[in-house]
C-alpha atoms as a PDB file:
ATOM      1  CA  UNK A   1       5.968  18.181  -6.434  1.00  0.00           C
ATOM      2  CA  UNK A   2       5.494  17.189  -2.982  1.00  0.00           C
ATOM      3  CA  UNK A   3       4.137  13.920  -1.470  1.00  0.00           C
ATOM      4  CA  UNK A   4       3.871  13.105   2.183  1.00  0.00           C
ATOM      5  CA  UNK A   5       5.305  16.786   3.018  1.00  0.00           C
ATOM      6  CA  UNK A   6       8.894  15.541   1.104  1.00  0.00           C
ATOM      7  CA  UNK A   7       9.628  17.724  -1.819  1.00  0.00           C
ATOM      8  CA  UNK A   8      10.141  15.324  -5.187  1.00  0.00           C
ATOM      9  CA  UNK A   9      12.181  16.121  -7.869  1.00  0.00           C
ATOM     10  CA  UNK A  10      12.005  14.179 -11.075  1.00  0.00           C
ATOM     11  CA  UNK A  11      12.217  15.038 -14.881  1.00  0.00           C
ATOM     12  CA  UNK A  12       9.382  16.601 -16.736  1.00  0.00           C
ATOM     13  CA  UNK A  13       8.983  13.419 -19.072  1.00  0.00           C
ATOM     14  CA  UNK A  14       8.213  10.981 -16.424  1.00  0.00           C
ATOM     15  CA  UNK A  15       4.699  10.248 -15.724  1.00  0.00           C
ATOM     16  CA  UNK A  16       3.598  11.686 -12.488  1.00  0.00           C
ATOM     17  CA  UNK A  17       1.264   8.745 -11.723  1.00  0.00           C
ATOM     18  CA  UNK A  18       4.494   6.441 -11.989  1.00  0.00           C
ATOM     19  CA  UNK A  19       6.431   8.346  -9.966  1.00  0.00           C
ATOM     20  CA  UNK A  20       3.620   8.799  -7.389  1.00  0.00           C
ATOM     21  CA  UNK A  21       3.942   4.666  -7.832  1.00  0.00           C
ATOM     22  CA  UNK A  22       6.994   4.286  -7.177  1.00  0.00           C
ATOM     23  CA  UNK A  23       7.237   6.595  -4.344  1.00  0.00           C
ATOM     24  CA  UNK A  24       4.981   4.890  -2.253  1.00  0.00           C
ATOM     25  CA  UNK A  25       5.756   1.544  -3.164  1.00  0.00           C
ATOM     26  CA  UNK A  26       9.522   1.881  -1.940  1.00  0.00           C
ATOM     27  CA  UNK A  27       8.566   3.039   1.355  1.00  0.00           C
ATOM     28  CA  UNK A  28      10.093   0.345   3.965  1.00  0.00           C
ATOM     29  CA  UNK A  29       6.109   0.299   5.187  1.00  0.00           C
ATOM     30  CA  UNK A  30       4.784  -0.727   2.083  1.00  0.00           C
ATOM     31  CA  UNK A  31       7.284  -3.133   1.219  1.00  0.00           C
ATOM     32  CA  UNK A  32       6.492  -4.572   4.601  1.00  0.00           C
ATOM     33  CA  UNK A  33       2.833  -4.865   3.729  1.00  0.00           C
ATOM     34  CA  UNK A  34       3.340  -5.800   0.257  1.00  0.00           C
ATOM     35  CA  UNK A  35       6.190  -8.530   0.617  1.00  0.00           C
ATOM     36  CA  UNK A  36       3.378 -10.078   3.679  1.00  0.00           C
ATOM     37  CA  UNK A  37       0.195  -9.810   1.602  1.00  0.00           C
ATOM     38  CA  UNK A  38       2.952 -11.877  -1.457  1.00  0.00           C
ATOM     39  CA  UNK A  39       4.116 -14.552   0.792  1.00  0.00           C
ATOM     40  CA  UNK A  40       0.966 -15.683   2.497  1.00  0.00           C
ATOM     41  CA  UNK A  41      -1.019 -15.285  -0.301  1.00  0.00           C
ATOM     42  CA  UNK A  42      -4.409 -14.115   0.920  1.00  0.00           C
ATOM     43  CA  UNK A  43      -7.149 -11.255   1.523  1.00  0.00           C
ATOM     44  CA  UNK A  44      -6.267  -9.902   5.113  1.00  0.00           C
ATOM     45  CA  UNK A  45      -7.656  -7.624   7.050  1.00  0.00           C
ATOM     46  CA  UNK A  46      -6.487  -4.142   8.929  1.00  0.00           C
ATOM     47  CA  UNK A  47      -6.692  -5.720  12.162  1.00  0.00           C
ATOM     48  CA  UNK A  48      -4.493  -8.651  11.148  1.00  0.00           C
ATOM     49  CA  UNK A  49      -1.823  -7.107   9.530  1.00  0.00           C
ATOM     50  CA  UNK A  50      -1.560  -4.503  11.722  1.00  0.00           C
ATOM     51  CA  UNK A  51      -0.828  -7.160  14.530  1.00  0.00           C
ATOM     52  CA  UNK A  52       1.209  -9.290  12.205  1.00  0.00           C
ATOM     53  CA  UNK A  53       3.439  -6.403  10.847  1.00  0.00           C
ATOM     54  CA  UNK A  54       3.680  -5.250  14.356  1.00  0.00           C
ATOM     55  CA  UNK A  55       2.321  -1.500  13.124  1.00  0.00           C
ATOM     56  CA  UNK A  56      -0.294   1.252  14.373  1.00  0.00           C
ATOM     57  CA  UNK A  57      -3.983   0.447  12.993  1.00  0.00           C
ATOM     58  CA  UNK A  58      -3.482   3.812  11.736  1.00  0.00           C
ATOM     59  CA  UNK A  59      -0.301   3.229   9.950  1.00  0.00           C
ATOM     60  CA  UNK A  60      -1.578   0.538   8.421  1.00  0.00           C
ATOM     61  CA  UNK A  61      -4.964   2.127   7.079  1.00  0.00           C
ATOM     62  CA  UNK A  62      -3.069   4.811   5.862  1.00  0.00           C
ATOM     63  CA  UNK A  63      -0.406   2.877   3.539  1.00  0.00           C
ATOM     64  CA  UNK A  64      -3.399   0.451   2.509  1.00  0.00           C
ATOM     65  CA  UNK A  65      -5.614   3.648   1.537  1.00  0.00           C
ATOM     66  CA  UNK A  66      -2.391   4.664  -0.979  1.00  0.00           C
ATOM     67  CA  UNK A  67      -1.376   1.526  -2.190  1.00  0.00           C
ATOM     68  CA  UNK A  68      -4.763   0.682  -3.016  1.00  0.00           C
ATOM     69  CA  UNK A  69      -5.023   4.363  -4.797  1.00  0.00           C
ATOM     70  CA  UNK A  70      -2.163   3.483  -6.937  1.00  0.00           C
ATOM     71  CA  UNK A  71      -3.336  -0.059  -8.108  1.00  0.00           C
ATOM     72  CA  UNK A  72      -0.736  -2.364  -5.715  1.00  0.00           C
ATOM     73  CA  UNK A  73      -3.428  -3.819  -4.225  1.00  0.00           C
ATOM     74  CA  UNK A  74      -7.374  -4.004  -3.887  1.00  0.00           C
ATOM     75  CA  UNK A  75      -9.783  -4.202  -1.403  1.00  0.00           C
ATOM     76  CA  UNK A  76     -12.963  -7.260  -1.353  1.00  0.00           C
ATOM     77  CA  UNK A  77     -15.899  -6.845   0.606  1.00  0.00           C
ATOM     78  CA  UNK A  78     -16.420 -10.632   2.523  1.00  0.00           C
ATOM     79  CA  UNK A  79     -19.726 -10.172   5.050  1.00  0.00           C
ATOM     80  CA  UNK A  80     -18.905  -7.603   7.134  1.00  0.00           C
ATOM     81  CA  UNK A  81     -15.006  -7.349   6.568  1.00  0.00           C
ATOM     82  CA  UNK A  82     -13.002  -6.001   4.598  1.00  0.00           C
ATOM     83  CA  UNK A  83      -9.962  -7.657   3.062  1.00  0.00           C
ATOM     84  CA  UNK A  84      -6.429  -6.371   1.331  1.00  0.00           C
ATOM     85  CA  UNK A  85      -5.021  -8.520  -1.556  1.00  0.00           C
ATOM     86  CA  UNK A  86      -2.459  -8.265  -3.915  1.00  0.00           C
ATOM     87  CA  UNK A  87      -3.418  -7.310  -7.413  1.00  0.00           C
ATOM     88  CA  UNK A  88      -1.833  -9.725  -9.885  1.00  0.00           C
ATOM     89  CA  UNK A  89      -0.017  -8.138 -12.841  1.00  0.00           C
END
């Protein structure tokens, strides 16, 4: 199995959705975006935590694109933004 180009190798009873999870979720980008959407505690958009995580616009649309495919976090709608929060567990 291969995600991101990087060849995975896990054991056939693991669920490929939680390894997919966890994948993603351990990258030093996400945990970066993840760790700043915990502390401050609020819907943010690209633009801001692009500048506040010091990262690409790009970068950061494409971790937020995965970690909200994977249920870390979810997108809201508010006029005509569009804001990243942390889903609750």
């Amino acid at each position: 199995m291969a995600f991101d180009n990087h060849k995975i190798y896990f054991e056939t009873n693991l669920d490929f959705q939680e390894v997919e999870k966890s994948y993603y979720t351990l990258k030093k980008k996400s945990q970066e975006i993840l760790t700043y959407l915990k502390i401050n505690n609020g819907g943010f958009t690209k633009t801001h935590l692009a500048k506040a995580l010091k990262m690409h616009t790009y970068t950061i649309t494409k971790y937020l694109n995965k970690l909200e495919e994977i249920g870390a976090i979810y997108s809201k709608k508010s006029s005509n933004k569009t804001l990243y929060l942390l889903k609750s567990e």
